[in-house]
Protein backbone atom coordinates (compact mmCIF):
# COMPACT_ATOMS: atom_id res chain seq x y z
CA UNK A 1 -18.20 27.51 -3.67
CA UNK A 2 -21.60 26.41 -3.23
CA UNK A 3 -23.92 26.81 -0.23
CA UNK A 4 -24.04 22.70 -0.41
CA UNK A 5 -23.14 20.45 2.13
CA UNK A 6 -21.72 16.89 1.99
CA UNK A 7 -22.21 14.84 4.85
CA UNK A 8 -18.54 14.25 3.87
CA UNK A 9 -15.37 14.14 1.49
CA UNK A 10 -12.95 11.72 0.93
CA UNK A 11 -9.91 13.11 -0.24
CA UNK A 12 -7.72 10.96 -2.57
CA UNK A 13 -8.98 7.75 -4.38
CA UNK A 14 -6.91 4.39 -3.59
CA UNK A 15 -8.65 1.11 -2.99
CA UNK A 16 -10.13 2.26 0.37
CA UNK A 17 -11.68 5.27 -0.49
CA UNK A 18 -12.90 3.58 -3.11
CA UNK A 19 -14.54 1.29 -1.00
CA UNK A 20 -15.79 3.71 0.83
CA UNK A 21 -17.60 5.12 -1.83
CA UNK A 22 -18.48 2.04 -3.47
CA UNK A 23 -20.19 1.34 0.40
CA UNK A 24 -21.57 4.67 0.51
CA UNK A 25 -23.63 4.33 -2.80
CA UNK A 26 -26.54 2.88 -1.80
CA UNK A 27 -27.05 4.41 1.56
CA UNK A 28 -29.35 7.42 1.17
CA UNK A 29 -28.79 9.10 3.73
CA UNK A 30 -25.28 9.28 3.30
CA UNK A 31 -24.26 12.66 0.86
CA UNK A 32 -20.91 12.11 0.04
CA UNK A 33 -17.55 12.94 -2.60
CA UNK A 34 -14.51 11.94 -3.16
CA UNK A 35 -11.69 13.77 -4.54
CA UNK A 36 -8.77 12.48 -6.55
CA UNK A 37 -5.59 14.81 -8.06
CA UNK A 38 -4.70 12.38 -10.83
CA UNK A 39 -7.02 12.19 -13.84
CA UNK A 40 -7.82 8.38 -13.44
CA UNK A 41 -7.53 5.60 -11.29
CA UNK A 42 -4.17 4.09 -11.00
CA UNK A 43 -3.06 1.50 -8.54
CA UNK A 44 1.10 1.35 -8.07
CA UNK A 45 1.85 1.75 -11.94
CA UNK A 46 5.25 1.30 -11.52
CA UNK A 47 4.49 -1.99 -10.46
CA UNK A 48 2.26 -3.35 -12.76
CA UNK A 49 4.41 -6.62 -14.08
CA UNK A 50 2.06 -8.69 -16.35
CA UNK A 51 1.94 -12.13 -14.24
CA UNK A 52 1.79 -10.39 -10.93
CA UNK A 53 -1.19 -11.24 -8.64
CA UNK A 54 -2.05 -9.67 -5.55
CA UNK A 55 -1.44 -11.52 -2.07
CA UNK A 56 -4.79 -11.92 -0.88
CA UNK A 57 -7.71 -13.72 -2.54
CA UNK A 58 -10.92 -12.00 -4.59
CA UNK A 59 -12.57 -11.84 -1.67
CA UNK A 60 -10.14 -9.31 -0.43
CA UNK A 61 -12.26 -6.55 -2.94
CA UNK A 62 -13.44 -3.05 -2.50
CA UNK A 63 -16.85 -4.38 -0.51
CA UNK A 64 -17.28 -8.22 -0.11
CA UNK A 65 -16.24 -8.62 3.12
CA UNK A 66 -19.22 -5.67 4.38
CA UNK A 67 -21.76 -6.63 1.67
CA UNK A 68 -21.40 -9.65 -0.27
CA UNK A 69 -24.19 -9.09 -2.86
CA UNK A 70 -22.99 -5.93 -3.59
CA UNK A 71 -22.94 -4.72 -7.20
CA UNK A 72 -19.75 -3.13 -6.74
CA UNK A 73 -18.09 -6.64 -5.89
CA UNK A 74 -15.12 -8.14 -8.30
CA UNK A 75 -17.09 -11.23 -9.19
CA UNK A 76 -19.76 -8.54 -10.40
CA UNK A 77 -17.19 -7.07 -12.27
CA UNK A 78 -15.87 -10.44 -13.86
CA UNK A 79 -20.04 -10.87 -14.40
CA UNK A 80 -20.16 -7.63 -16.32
CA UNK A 81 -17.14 -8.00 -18.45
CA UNK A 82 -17.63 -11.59 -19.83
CA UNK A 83 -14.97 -13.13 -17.58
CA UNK A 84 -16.55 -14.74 -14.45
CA UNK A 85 -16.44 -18.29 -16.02
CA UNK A 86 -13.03 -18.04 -16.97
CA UNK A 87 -11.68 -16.83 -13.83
CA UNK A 88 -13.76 -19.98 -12.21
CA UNK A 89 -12.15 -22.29 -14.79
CA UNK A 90 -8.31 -20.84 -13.89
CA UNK A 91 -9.10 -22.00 -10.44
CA UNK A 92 -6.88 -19.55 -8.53
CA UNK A 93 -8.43 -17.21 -5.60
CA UNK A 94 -5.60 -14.67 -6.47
CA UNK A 95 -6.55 -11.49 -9.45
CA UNK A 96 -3.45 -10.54 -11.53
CA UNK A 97 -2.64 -6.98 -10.11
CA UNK A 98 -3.73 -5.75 -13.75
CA UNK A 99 -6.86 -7.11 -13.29
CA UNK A 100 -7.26 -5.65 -9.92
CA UNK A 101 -6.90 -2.19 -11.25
CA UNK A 102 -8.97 -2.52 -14.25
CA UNK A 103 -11.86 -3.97 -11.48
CA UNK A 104 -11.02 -0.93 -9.51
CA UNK A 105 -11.56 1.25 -12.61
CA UNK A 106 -14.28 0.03 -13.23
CA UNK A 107 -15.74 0.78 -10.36
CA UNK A 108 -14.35 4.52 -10.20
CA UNK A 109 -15.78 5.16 -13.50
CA UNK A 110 -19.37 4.04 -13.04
CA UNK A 111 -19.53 6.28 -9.66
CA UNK A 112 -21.18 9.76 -9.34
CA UNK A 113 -19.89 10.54 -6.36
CA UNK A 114 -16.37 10.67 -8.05
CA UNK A 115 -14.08 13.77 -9.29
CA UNK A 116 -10.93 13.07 -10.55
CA UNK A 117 -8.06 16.07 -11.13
CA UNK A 118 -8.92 17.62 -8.25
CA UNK A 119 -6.10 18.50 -6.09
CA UNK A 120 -6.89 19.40 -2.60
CA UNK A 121 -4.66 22.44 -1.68
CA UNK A 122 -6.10 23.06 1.77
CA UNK A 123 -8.42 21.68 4.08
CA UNK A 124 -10.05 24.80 6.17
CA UNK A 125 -12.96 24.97 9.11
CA UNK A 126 -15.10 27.80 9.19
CA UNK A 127 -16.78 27.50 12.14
CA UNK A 128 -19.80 25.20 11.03
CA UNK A 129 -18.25 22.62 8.40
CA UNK A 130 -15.22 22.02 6.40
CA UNK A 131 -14.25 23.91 3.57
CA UNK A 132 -11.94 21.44 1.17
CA UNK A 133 -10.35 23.54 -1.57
CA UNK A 134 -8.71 23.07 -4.93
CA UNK A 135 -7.13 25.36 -7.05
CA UNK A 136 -10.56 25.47 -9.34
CA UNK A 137 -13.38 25.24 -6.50
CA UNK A 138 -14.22 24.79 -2.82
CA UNK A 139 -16.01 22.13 -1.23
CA UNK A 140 -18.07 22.15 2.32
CA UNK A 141 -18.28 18.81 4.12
CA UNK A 142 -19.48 18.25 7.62
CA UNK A 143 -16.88 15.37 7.89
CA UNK A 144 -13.80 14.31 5.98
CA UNK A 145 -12.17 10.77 5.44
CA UNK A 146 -8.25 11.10 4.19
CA UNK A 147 -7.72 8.53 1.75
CA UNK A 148 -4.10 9.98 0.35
CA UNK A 149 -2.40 6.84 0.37
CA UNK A 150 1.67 6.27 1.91
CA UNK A 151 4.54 8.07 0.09
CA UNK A 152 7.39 5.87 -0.99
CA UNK A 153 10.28 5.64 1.51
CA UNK A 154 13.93 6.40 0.48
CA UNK A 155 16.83 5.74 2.90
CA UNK A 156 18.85 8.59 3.74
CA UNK A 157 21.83 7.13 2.19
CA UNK A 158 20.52 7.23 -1.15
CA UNK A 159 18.27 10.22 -0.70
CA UNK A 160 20.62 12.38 -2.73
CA UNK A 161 20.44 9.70 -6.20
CA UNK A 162 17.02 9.27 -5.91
CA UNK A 163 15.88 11.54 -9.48
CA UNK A 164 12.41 12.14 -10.84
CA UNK A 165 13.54 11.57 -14.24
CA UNK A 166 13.98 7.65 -14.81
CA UNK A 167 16.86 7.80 -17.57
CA UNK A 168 18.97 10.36 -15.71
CA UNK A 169 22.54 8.08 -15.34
CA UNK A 170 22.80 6.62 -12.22
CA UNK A 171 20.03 7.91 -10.75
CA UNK A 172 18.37 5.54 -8.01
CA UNK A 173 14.44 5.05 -8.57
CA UNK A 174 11.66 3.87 -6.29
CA UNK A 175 10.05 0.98 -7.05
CA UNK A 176 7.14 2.65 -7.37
CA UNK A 177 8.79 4.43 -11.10
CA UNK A 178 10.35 0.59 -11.87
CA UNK A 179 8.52 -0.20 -15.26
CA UNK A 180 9.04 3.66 -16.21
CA UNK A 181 12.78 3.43 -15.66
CA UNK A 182 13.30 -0.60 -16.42
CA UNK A 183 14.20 -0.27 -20.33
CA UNK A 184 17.06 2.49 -18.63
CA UNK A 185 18.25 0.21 -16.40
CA UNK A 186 18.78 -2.50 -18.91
CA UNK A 187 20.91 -0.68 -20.91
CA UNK A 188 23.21 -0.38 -18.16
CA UNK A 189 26.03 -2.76 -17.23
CA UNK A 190 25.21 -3.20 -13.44
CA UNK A 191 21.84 -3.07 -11.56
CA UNK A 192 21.25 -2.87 -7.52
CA UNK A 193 17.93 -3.76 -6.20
CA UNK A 194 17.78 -2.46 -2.70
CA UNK A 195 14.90 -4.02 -0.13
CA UNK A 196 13.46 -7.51 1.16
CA UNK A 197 9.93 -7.50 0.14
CA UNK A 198 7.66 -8.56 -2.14
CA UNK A 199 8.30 -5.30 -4.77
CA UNK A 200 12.19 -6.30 -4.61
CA UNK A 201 11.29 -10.45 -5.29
CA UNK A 202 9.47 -9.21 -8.17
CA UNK A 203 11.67 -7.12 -9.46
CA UNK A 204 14.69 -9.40 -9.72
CA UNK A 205 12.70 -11.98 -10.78
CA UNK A 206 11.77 -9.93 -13.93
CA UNK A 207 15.35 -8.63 -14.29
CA UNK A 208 16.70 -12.35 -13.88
CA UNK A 209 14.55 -13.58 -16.90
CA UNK A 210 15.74 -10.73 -19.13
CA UNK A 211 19.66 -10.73 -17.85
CA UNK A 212 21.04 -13.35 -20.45
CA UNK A 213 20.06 -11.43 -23.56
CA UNK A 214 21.08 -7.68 -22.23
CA UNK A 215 24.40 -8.78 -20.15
CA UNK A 216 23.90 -6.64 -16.86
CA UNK A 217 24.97 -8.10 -13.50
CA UNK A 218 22.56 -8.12 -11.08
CA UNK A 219 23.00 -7.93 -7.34
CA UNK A 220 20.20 -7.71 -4.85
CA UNK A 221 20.98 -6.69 -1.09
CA UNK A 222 18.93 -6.67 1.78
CA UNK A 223 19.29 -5.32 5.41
CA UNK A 224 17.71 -8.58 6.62
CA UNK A 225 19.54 -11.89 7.95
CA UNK A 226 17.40 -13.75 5.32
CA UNK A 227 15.06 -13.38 2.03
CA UNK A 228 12.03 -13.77 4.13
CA UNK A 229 9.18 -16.15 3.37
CA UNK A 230 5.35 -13.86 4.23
CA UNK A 231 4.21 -15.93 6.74
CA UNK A 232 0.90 -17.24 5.82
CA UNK A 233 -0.45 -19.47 8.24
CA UNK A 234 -4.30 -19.14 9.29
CA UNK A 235 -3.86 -18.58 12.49
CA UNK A 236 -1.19 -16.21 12.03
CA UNK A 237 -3.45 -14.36 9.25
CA UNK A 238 -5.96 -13.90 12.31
CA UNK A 239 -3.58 -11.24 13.67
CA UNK A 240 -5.67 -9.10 10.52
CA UNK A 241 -8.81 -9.54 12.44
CA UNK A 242 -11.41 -7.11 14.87
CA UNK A 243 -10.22 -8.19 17.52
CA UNK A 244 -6.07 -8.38 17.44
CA UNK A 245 -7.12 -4.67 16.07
CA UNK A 246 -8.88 -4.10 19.05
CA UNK A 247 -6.13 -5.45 21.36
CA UNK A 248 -2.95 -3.86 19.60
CA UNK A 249 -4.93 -0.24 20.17
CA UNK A 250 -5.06 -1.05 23.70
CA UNK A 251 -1.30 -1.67 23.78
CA UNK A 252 1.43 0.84 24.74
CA UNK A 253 2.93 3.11 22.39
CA UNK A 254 6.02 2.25 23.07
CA UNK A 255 4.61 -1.32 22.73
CA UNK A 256 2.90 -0.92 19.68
CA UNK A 257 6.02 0.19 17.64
CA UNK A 258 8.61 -2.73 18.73
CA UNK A 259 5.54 -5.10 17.87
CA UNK A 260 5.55 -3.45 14.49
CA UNK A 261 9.27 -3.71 13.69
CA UNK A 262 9.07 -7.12 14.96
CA UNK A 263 5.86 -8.12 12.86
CA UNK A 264 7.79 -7.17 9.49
CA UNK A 265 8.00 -10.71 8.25
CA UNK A 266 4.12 -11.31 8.54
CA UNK A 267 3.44 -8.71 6.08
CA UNK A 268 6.10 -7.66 4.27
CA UNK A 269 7.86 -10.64 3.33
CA UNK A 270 7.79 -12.54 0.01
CA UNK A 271 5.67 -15.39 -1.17
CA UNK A 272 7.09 -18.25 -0.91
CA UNK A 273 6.04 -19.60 -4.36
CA UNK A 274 7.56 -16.30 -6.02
CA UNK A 275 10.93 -17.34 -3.36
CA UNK A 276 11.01 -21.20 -5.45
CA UNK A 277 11.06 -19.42 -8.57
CA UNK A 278 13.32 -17.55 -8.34
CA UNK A 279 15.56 -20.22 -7.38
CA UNK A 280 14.78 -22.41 -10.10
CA UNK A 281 14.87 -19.71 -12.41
CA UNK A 282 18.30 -19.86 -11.58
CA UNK A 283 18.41 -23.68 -11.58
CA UNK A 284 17.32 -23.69 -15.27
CA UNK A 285 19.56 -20.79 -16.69
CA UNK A 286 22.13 -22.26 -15.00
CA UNK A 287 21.50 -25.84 -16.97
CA UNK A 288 21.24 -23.50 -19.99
CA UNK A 289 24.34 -22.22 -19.96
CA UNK A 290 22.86 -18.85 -19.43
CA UNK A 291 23.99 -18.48 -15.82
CA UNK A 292 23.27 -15.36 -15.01
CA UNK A 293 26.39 -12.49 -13.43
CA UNK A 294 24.11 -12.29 -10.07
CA UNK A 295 24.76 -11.63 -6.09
CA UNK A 296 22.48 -11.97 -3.47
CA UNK A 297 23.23 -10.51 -0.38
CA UNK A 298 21.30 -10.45 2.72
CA UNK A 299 22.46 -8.70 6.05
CA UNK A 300 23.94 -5.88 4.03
CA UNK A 301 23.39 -1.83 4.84
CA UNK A 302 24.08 0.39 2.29
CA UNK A 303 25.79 3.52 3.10
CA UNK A 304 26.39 5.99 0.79
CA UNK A 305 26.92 5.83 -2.75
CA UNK A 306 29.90 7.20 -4.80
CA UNK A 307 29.72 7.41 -8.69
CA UNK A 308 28.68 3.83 -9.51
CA UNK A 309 29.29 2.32 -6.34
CA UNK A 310 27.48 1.48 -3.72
CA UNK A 311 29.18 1.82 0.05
CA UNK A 312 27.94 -1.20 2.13
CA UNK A 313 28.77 -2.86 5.31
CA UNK A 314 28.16 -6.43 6.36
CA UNK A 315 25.99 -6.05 9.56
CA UNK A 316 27.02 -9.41 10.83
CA UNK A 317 30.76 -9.38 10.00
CA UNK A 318 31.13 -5.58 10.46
CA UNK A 319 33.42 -5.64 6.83
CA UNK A 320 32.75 -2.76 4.79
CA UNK A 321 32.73 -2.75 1.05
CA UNK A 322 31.51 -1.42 -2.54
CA UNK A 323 29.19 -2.67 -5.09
CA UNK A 324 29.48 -1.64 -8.54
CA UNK A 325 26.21 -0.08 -9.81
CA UNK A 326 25.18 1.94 -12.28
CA UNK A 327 21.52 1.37 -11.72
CA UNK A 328 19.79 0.87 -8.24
CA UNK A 329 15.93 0.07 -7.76
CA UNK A 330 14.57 0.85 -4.17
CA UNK A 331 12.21 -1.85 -2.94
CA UNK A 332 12.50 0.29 0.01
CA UNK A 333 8.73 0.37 0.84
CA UNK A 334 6.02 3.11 1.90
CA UNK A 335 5.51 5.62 4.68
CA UNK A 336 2.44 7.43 5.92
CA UNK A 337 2.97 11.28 5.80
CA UNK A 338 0.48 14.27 7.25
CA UNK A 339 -0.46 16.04 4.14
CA UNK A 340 0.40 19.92 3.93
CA UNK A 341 -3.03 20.32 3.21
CA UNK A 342 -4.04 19.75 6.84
CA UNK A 343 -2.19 22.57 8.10
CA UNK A 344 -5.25 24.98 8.23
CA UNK A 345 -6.81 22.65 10.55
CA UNK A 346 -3.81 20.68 12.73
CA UNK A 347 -5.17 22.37 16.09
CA UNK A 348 -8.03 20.39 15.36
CA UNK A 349 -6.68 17.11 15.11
CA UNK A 350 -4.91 14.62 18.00
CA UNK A 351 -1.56 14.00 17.65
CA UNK A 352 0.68 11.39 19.56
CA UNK A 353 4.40 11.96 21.16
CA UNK A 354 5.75 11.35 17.60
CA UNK A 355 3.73 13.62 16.01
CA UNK A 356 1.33 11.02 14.09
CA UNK A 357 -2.10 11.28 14.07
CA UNK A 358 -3.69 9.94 17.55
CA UNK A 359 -6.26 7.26 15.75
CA UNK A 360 -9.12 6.51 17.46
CA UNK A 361 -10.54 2.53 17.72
CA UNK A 362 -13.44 3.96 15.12
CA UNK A 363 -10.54 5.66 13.11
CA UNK A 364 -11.21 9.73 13.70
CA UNK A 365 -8.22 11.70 14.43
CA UNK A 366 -10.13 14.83 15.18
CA UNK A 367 -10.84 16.63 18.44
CA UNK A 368 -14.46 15.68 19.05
CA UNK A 369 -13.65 12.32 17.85
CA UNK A 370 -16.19 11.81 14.61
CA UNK A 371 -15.18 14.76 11.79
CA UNK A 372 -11.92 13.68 10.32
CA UNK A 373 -11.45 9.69 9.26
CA UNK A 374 -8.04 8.10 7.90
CA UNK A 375 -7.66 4.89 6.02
CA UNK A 376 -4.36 3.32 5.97
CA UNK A 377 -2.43 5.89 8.30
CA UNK A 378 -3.04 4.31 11.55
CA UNK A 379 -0.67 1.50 11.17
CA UNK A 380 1.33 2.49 14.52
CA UNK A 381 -2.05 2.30 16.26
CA UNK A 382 -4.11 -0.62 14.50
CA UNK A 383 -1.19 -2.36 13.63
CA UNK A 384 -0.63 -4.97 10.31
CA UNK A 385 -3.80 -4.92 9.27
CA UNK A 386 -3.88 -1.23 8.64
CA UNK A 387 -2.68 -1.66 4.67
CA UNK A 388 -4.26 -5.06 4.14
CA UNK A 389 -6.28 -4.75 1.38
CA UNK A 390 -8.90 -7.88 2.54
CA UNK A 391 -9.41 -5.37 6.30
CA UNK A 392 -10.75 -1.91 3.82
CA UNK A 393 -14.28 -2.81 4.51
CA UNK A 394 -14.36 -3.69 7.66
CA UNK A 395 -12.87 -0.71 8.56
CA UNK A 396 -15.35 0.90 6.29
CA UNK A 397 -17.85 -0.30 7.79
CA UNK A 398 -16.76 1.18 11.00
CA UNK A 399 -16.60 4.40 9.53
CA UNK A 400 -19.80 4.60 7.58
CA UNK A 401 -21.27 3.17 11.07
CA UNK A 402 -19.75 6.82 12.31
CA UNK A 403 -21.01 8.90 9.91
CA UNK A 404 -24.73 7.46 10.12
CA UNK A 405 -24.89 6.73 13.82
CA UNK A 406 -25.93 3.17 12.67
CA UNK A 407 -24.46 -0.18 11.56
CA UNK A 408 -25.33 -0.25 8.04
CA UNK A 409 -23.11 -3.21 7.67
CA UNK A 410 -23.05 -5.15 10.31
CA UNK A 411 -19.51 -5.17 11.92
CA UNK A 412 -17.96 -8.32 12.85
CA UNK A 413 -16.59 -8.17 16.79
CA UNK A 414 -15.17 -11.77 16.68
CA UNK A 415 -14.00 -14.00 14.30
CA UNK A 416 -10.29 -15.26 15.98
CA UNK A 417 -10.11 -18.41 17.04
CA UNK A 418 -7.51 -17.35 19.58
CA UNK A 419 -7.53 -14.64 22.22
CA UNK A 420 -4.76 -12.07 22.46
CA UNK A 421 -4.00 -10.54 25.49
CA UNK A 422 -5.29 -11.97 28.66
CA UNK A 423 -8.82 -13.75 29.00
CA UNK A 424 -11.20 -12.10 30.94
């Protein structure tokens, strides 16, 4: 370890602390580094289908929204790699998800401030700074901004099928290993896709195309009373904004998690372009002769799983039954965990009745309120807009505005055309 300083570390490299460092580049008086276990940037993998585009529009990058003519932007990117006018001539606001994580590359690879395959096994305090260590070095930061990213989110039911190998037999996967373990799955007579969102749409959609020439019935269940269109309109989309932040802070805790199970379909719902599709993708192998073996059920639990069935039960009817499977996919989402790596330093940091870190309106979790930062972990106390990619820098801005005392980008206070909560 050296004697050196950083006026902070960001630990783990998604898009947000990406951002954050893409931000932090050209302020000088900010000393910063960012440390990232894999060995390259990678942005959901598993997920990676080849004509999937990401929900929000370009605009929606690692720094646009703080600092439009910054060189880290994506139509800087596009600039730089010869395909700005064609992505004007395609006409859509939307970047394939590949293209998204070859901009984000691109970005990762061209900063200094970046070290990838470094695992942070503990994050210490020694009295005077943090000490961030990994099993080859040790790092001393006066601040720290977690950046590790959600965890993916099994049901207990299923817990026990869920394998890290994607051709064990009848394992269950996350969608998060789907491409890995898709060429497994279609060798199989029966696949389950398990979830309501956007991931599950996907999924089936790519598993409906392919169906006719490998034979395997699909079935897709989810808990919901409906496949769920996102909904989309503007002044809906306002609820990602400064000030419904703001306002859902202020709220009860209590409050602030029956808002959040009853937000679900604003933000984790399916576009409903990718919802048409998949109908007449049906429509057309169905005029093909080609009609596909395929369920869809919606209001259905699963239970348990025996062999190669699923145990389900209808939530409205009450029926139980089983659904042969050989293969299940979990669309089952992502959850925000405290790292082990905090454990050093959890007397330091605020914690709520539910033992999640206490987030702040300028998002510090620690003590005094300014040393340790979180990006998307404060969903239960900034609500939806917490892992909306087109809110990472404003709420980089509001941390760099922390760590410098200043507001280096100037941070927008209202932009709603509505008011939530009562006007005073």
């Amino acid at each position: 370890m050296t004697g050196r300083v950083y006026d902070f570390i960001g630990i783990g490299l998604g898009p947000f602390n990406l951002g954050l460092a893409c931000l932090a580049d050209p302020v000088d008086e900010l000393d910063g580094l960012f440390l990232e276990a894999r060995d390259d940037f990678s942005w959901h993998p598993g997920m990676m289908l080849d004509d999937a585009t990401l929900q929000v529009p370009f605009l929606a990058d690692l720094v646009t929204m703080a600092d439009p003519g910054s060189r880290w932007s994506f139509l800087s990117y596009l600039k730089e790699t010869g395909n700005l006018y064609p992505f004007y001539i395609r006409e859509s606001f939307y970047p394939l998800r590949r293209e998204y994580d070859d901009y984000c590359r691109w970005a990762a690879d061209r900063l200094d401030t970046v070290r990838f395959g470094q695992e942070v096994t503990a994050v210490e305090h020694d009295g005077a700074s943090y000490v961030v260590r990994t099993p080859s070095d040790s790092y001393r930061a006066r601040r720290v901004v977690l950046g590790v990213g959600t965890t993916p989110k099994v049901p207990e039911a299923l817990r026990a099928m869920v394998s890290t190998s994607p051709t064990d037999d009848r394992a269950a996967v996350h969608s998060s290993e789907y491409l890995a373990s898709k060429a497994h799955l279609q060798s199989l007579d029966s696949i389950t896709i398990v979830g309501s969102g956007q991931s599950a749409a996907e999924i089936y959609r790519d598993l409906l195309v392919e169906s006719p020439e490998h034979g395997y019935r699909l079935t897709w269940l989810t808990r919901s009373p409906r496949f769920f269109p996102m909904e989309y309109t503007k002044l809906t989309l306002e609820m990602t904004s400064p000030e419904y932040t703001s306002y859902f802070h202020g709220l009860p805790e209590t409050t602030r998690d029956r808002l959040l199970r009853e937000q679900r379909s604003l933000y984790k719902g399916i576009s409903g372009d990718l919802i048409d599709e998949i109908f007449d993708l049906h429509y057309r192998l169905r005029v093909q002769g080609d009609g596909p073996h395929t369920t869809l059920l919606t209001n259905t639990s699963v239970t348990g799983a025996t062999g190669d069935e699923l145990h389900c039960r209808h939530d409205e009817t009450g029926e139980e039954f089983d659904v042969p499977s050989q293969g299940v996919v979990l669309a089952t989402g992502y959850a925000a965990a405290v790292p082990s790596f905090l454990d050093p330093v959890r007397d330091r940091i605020r914690w709520d009745a539910q033992g999640r870190f206490a987030v702040s309106p300028h998002y510090a979790i620690d003590v005094a309120d300014g040393e340790i930062f979180v990006q998307n972990a404060e969903e239960h106390t900034h609500g939806l807009a917490a892992p909306d990619l087109g809110m990472g820098a404003y709420r980089n801005s509001v941390i760099i505005a922390a760590l410098t005392g200043r507001e280096v980008y100037p941070i927008e206070k209202r932009i709603a055309v509505q008011t939530f909560g009562v006007p005073r």
